[in-house]
Protein backbone atom coordinates (compact mmCIF):
# COMPACT_ATOMS: atom_id res chain seq x y z
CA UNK A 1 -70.12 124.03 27.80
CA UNK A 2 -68.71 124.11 24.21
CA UNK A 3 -70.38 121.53 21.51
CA UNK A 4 -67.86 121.33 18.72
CA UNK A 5 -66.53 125.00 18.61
CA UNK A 6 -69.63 126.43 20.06
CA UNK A 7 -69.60 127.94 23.46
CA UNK A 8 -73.27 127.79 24.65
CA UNK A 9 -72.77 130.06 27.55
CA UNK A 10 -71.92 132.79 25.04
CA UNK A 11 -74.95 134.95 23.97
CA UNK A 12 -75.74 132.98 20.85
CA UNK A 13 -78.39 130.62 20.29
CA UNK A 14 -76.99 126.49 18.81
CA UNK A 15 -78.96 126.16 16.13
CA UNK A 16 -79.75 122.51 14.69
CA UNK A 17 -81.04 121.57 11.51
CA UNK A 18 -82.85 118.17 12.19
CA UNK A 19 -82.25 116.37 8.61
CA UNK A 20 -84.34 113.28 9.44
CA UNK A 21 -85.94 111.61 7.09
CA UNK A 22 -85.82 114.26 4.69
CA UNK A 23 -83.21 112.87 2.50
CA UNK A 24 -85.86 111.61 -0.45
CA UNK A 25 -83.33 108.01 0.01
CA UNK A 26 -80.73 109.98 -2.02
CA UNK A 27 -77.01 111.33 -0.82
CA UNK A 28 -76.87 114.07 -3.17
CA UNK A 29 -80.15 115.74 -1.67
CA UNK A 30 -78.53 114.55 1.79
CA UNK A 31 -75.34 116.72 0.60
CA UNK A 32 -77.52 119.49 -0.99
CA UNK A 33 -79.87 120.08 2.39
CA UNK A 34 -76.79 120.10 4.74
CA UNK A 35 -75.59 122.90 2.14
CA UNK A 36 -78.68 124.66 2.51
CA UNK A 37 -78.84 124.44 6.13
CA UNK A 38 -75.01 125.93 6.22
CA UNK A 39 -76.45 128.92 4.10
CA UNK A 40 -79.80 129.02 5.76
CA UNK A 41 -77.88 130.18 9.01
CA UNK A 42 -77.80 126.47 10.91
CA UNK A 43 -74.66 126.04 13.37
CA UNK A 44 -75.59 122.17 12.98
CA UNK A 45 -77.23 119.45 11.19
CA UNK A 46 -78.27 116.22 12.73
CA UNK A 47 -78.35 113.09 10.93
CA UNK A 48 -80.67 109.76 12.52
CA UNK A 49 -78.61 106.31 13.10
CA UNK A 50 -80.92 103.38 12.91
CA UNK A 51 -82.18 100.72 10.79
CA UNK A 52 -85.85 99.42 10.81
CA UNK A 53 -84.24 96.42 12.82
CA UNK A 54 -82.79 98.51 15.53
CA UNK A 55 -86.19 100.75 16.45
CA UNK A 56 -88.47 97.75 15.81
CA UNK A 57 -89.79 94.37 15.19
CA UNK A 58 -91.00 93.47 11.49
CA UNK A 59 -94.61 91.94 12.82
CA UNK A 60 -98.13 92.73 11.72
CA UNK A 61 -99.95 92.61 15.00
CA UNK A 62 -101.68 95.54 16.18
CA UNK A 63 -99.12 96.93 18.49
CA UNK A 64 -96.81 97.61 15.74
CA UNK A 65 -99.05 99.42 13.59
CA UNK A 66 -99.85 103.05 14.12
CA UNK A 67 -102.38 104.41 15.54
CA UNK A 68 -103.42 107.67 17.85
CA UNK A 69 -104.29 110.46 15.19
CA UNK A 70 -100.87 110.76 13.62
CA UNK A 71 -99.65 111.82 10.35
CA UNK A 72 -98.88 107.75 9.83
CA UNK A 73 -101.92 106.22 11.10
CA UNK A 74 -102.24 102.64 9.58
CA UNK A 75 -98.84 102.15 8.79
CA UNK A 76 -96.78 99.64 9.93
CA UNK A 77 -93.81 100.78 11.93
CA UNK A 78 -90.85 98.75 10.46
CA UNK A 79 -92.51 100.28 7.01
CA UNK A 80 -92.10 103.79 8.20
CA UNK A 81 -88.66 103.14 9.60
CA UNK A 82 -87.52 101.49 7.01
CA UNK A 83 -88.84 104.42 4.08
CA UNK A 84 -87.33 106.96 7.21
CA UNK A 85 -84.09 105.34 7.29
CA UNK A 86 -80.43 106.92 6.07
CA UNK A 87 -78.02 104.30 4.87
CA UNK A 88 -75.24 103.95 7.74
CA UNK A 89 -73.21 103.73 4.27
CA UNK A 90 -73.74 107.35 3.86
CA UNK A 91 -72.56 108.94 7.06
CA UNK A 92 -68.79 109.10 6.20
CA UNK A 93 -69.33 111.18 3.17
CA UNK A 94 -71.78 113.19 5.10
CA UNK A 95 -69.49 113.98 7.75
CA UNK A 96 -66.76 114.57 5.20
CA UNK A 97 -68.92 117.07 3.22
CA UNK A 98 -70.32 119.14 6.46
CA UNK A 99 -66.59 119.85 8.08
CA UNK A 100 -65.62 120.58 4.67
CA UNK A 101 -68.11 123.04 4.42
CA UNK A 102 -67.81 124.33 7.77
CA UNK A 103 -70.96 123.02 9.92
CA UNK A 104 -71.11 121.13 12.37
CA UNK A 105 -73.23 117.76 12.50
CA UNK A 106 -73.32 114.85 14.68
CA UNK A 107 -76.06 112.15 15.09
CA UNK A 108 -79.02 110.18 17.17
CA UNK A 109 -77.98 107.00 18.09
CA UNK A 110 -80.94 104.48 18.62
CA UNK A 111 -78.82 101.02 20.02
CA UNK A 112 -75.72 100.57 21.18
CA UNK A 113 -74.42 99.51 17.67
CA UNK A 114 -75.21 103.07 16.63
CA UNK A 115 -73.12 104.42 18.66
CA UNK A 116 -70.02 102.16 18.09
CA UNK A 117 -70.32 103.14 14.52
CA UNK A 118 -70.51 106.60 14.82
CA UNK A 119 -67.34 107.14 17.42
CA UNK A 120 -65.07 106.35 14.32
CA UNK A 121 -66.54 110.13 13.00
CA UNK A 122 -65.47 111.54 16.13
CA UNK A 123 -69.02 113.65 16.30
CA UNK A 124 -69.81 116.57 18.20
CA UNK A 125 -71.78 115.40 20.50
CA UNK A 126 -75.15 112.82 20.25
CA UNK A 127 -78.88 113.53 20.72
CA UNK A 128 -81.28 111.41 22.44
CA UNK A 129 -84.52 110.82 20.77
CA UNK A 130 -87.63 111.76 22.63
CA UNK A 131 -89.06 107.80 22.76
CA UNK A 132 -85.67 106.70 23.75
CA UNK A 133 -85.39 109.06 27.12
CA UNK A 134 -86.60 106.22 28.50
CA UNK A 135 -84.05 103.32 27.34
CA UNK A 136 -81.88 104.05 30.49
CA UNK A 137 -79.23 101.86 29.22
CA UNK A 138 -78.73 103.24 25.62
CA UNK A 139 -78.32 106.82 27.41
CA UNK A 140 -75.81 105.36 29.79
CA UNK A 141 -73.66 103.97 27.11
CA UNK A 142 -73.74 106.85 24.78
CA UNK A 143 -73.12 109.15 27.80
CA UNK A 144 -70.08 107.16 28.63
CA UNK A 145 -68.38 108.20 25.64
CA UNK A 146 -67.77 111.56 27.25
CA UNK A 147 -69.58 114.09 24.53
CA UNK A 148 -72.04 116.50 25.17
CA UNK A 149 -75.32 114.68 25.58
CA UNK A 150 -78.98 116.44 23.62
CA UNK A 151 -81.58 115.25 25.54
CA UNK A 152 -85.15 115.29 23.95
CA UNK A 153 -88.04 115.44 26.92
CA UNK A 154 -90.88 114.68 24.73
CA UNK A 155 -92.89 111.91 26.14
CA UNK A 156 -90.63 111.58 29.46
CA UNK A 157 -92.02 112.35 33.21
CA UNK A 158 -90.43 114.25 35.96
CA UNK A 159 -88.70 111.35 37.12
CA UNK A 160 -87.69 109.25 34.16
CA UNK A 161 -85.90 112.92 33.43
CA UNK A 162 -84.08 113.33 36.64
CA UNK A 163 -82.97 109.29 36.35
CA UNK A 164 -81.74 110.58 32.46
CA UNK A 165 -79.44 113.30 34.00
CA UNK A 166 -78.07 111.20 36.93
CA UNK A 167 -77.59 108.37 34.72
CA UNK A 168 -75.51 110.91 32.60
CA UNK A 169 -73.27 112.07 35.59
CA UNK A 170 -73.03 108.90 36.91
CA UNK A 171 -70.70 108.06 33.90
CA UNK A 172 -69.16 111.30 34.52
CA UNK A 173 -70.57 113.03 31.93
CA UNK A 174 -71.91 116.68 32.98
CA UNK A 175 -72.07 118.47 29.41
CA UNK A 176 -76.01 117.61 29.48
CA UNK A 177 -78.70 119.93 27.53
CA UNK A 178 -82.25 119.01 27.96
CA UNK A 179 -84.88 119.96 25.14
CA UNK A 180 -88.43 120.46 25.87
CA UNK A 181 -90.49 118.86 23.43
CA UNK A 182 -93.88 118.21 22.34
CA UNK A 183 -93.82 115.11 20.70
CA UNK A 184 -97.03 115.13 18.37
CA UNK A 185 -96.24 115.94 14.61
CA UNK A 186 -96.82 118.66 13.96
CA UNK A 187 -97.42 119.99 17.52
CA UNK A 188 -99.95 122.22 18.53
CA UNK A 189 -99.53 125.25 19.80
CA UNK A 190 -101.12 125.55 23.12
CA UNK A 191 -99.27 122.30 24.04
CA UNK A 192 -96.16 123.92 23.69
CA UNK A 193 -95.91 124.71 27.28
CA UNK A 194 -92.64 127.29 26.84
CA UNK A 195 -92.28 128.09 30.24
CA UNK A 196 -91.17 124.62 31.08
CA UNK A 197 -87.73 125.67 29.20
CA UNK A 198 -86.19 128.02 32.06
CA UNK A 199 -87.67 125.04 34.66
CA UNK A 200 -85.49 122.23 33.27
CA UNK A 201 -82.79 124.40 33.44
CA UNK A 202 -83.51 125.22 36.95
CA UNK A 203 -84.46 121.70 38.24
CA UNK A 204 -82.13 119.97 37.03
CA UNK A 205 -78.99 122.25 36.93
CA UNK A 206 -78.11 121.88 32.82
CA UNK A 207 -78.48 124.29 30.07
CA UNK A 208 -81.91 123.89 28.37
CA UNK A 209 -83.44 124.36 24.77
CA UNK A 210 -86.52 123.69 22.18
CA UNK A 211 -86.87 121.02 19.84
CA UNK A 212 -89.80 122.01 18.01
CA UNK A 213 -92.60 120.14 16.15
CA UNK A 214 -95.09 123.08 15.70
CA UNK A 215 -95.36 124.94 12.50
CA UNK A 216 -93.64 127.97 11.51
CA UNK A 217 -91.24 129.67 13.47
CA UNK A 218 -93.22 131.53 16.15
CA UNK A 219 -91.95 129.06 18.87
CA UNK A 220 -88.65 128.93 18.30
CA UNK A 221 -88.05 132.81 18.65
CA UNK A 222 -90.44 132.58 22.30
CA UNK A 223 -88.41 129.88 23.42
CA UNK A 224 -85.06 131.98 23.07
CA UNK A 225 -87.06 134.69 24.68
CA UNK A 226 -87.35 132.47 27.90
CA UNK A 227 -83.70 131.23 27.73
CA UNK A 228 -83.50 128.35 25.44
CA UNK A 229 -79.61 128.13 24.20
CA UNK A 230 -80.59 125.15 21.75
CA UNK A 231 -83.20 125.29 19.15
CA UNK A 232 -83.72 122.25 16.44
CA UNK A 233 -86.32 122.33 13.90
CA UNK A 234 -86.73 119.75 11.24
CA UNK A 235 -85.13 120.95 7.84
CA UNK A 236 -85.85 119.98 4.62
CA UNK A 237 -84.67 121.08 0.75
CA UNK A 238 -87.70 121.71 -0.97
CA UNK A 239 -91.44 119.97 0.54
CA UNK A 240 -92.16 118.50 -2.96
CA UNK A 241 -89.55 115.76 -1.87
CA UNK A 242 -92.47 114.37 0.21
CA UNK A 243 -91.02 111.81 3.22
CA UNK A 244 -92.76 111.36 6.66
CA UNK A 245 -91.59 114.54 8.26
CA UNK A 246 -92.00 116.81 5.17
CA UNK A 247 -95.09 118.51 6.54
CA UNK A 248 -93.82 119.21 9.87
CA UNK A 249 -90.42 120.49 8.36
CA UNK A 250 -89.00 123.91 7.26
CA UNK A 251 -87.75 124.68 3.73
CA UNK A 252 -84.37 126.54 3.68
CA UNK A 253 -85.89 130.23 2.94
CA UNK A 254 -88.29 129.39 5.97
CA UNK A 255 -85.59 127.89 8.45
CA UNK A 256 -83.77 130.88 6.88
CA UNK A 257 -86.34 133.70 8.40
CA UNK A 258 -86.42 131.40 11.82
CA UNK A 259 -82.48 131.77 12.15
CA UNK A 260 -82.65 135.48 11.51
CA UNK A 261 -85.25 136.03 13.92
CA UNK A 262 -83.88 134.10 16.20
CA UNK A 263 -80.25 136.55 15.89
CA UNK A 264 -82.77 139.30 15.99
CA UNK A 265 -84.06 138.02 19.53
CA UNK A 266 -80.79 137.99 20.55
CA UNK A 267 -80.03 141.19 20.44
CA UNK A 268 -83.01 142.54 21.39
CA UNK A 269 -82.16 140.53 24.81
CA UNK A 270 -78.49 141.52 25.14
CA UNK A 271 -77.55 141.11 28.68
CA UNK A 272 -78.58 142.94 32.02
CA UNK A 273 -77.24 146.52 31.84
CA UNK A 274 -77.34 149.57 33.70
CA UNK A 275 -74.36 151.53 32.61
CA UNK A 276 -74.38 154.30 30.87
CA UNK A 277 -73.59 153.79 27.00
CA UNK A 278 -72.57 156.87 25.09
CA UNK A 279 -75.67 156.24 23.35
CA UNK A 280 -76.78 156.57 26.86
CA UNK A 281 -75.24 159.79 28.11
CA UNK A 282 -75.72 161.11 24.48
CA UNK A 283 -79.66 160.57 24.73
CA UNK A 284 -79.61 162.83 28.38
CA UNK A 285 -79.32 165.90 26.46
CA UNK A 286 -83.30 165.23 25.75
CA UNK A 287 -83.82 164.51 29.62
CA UNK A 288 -85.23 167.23 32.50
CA UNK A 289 -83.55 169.30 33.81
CA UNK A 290 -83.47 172.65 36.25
CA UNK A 291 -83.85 176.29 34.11
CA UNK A 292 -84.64 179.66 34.72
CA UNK A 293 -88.46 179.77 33.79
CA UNK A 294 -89.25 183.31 33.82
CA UNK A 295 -86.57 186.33 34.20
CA UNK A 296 -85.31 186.44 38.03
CA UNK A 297 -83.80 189.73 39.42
CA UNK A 298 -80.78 189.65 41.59
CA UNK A 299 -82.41 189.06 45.52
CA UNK A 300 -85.43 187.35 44.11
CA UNK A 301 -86.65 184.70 45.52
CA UNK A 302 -86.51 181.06 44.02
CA UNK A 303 -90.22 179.91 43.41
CA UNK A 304 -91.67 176.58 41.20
CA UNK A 305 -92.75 179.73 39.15
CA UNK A 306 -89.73 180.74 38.00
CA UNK A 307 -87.41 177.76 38.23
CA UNK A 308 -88.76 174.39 36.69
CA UNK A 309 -87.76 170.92 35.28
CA UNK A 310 -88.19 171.32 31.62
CA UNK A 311 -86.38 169.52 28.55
CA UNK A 312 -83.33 169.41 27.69
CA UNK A 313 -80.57 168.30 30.09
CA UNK A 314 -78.40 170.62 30.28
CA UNK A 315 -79.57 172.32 33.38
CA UNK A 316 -78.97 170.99 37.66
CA UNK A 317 -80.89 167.77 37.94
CA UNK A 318 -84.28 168.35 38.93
CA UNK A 319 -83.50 166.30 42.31
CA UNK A 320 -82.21 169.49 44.00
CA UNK A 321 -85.52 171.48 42.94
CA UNK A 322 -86.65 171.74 46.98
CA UNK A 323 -83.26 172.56 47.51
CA UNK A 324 -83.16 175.64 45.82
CA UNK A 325 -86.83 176.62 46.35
CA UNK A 326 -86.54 179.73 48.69
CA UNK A 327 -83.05 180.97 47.99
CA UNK A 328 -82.25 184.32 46.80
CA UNK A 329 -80.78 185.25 43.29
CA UNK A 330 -77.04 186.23 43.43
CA UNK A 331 -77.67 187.78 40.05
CA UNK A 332 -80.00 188.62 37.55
CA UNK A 333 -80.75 185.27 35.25
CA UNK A 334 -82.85 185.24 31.67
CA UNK A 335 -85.38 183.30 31.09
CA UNK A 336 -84.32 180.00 29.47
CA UNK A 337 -81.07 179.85 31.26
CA UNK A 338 -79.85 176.45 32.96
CA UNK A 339 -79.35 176.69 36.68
CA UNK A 340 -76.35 175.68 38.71
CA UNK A 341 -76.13 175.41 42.44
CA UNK A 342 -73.87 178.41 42.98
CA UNK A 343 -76.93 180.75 41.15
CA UNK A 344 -78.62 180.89 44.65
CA UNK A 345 -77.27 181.75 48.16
């Protein structure tokens, strides 16, 4: 499964930088963090589609204010959407300035007008929100548009998963990657729950990652460990630009020491090998092997006295020790010398 020119069944980790909110409600600090994120290491950034009018309703009744122990408690949600929100006016030069630039960025779409407008930038594939797993029919029109589909788990059962990945397929779309998530901001660790990353994967037959909410960088680098092939973390310039997600997000010097640990993971997992490396054959010369222990007169007999696997390894293996054991010298031998089958009859 490729998204944009990246093959995720390669060895390499796709590496999103989630922009978000953290835009300050100016382009040029839009422009400046996707540059960042380029140099910081991201393969990606992801933008949000939506206006306060598309997540929400503008109404002061308790339901729509916030409430739960969250970093917005109190607020009103069309407020927080709408201070959230990047102008649909700026996505052209945004897509513009990434591909100029050379990374690759695409977009959550949040209603089915979303998604109409992005098309026309031909993006590299589209991420579903954690709170919208469950609009069944906004997934089933953005996965009929044929692109890889980022699926956020967050707040989703068993169920309301498997009906997001057959809804997907049922529109004939199979390039589906699921993201375990822990949607609380920031996210603690011990509800991380890591090990459900190699499960989707396995349950549902996709390719699986980590969108992460905790802080730091600790849980990105585990997930890879247990076989994420997506990471996204929240990205932002510089925290004194302040925003919503700001304390949840990663500056580019930290995102910066998550994406090299992350390609230091990597190769410390390599692939499943048992072949033998010239580093490999190299490093034998250090292994046991079979030498002449103490001086042996021709017609002496072999003994564990005077044979013996010692270091280095440039004796018989020590495998055919009982082999030897018993057999007569055909020659005098010096201590220290390495034995060889025909030494003994």
């Amino acid at each position: 499964m490729k998204i944009g020119n990246f093959d995720l069944d390669g060895l390499r980790t796709y590496i999103i930088a989630e922009l978000s909110a953290n835009h300050g409600g100016k382009i040029e600090i839009a422009k400046q963090s996707i540059q960042a994120a380029k140099e910081a290491g991201a393969d990606a950034v992801k933008l949000q589609t939506y206006t306060a009018d598309t997540l929400t309703l503008d109404s002061d009744k308790e339901d729509f204010i916030i409430k739960g122990g969250t970093l917005w408690d109190g607020k009103k949600l069309y407020n927080l959407y709408k201070e959230a929100y990047l102008p649909w006016e700026w996505h052209e030069e945004l897509f513009t300035y990434a591909r100029k630039i050379g990374i690759g960025i695409f977009s959550s779409p949040f209603d089915k007008s979303a998604v109409d407008f992005l098309e026309q930038f031909n993006p590299s594939a589209y991420k579903v929100a954690s709170f919208e797993i469950t609009d069944y029919e906004l997934i089933r029109y953005t996965a009929s548009k044929g692109r890889p589909m980022i699926i956020s788990t967050g707040i989703a059962t068993i169920g309301e998963i498997q009906d997001a990945v057959d809804i997907c397929r049922s529109e004939g779309n199979e390039d589906i990657v699921l993201l375990k998530c822990t949607s609380a901001y920031p996210a603690p660790l011990e509800e991380a729950n890591l090990k459900t990353i190699p499960n989707l994967s396995e349950t549902f037959g996709v390719i699986s990652g980590f969108s992460d909410h905790t802080m730091g960088i600790t849980a990105p680098v585990a997930a890879v460990t247990l076989g994420a092939k997506v990471i996204e973390k929240h990205f932002i310039l510089d925290k004194s630009i302040g925003g919503p997600d700001a304390d949840f997000s990663l500056d580019k010097k930290e995102f910066a020491q998550m994406v090299k640990a992350v390609r230091d993971t990597e190769k410390l997992l390599g692939k499943v090998d048992y072949s033998m490396s010239e580093k490999k054959k190299k490093s034998r010369q250090f292994s046991r092997s079979l030498y002449i222990a103490e001086d042996i007169k021709a017609g002496e007999t072999v003994t564990e006295k005077n044979v013996r696997s010692v270091r280095p390894g440039y004796g018989l293996h020590p495998k055919f020790l009982k082999d030897i054991l018993g057999k007569k010298a055909k020659a005098s031998f010096n201590k220290g010398t390495p034995i060889k089958l025909d030494m003994f009859e």
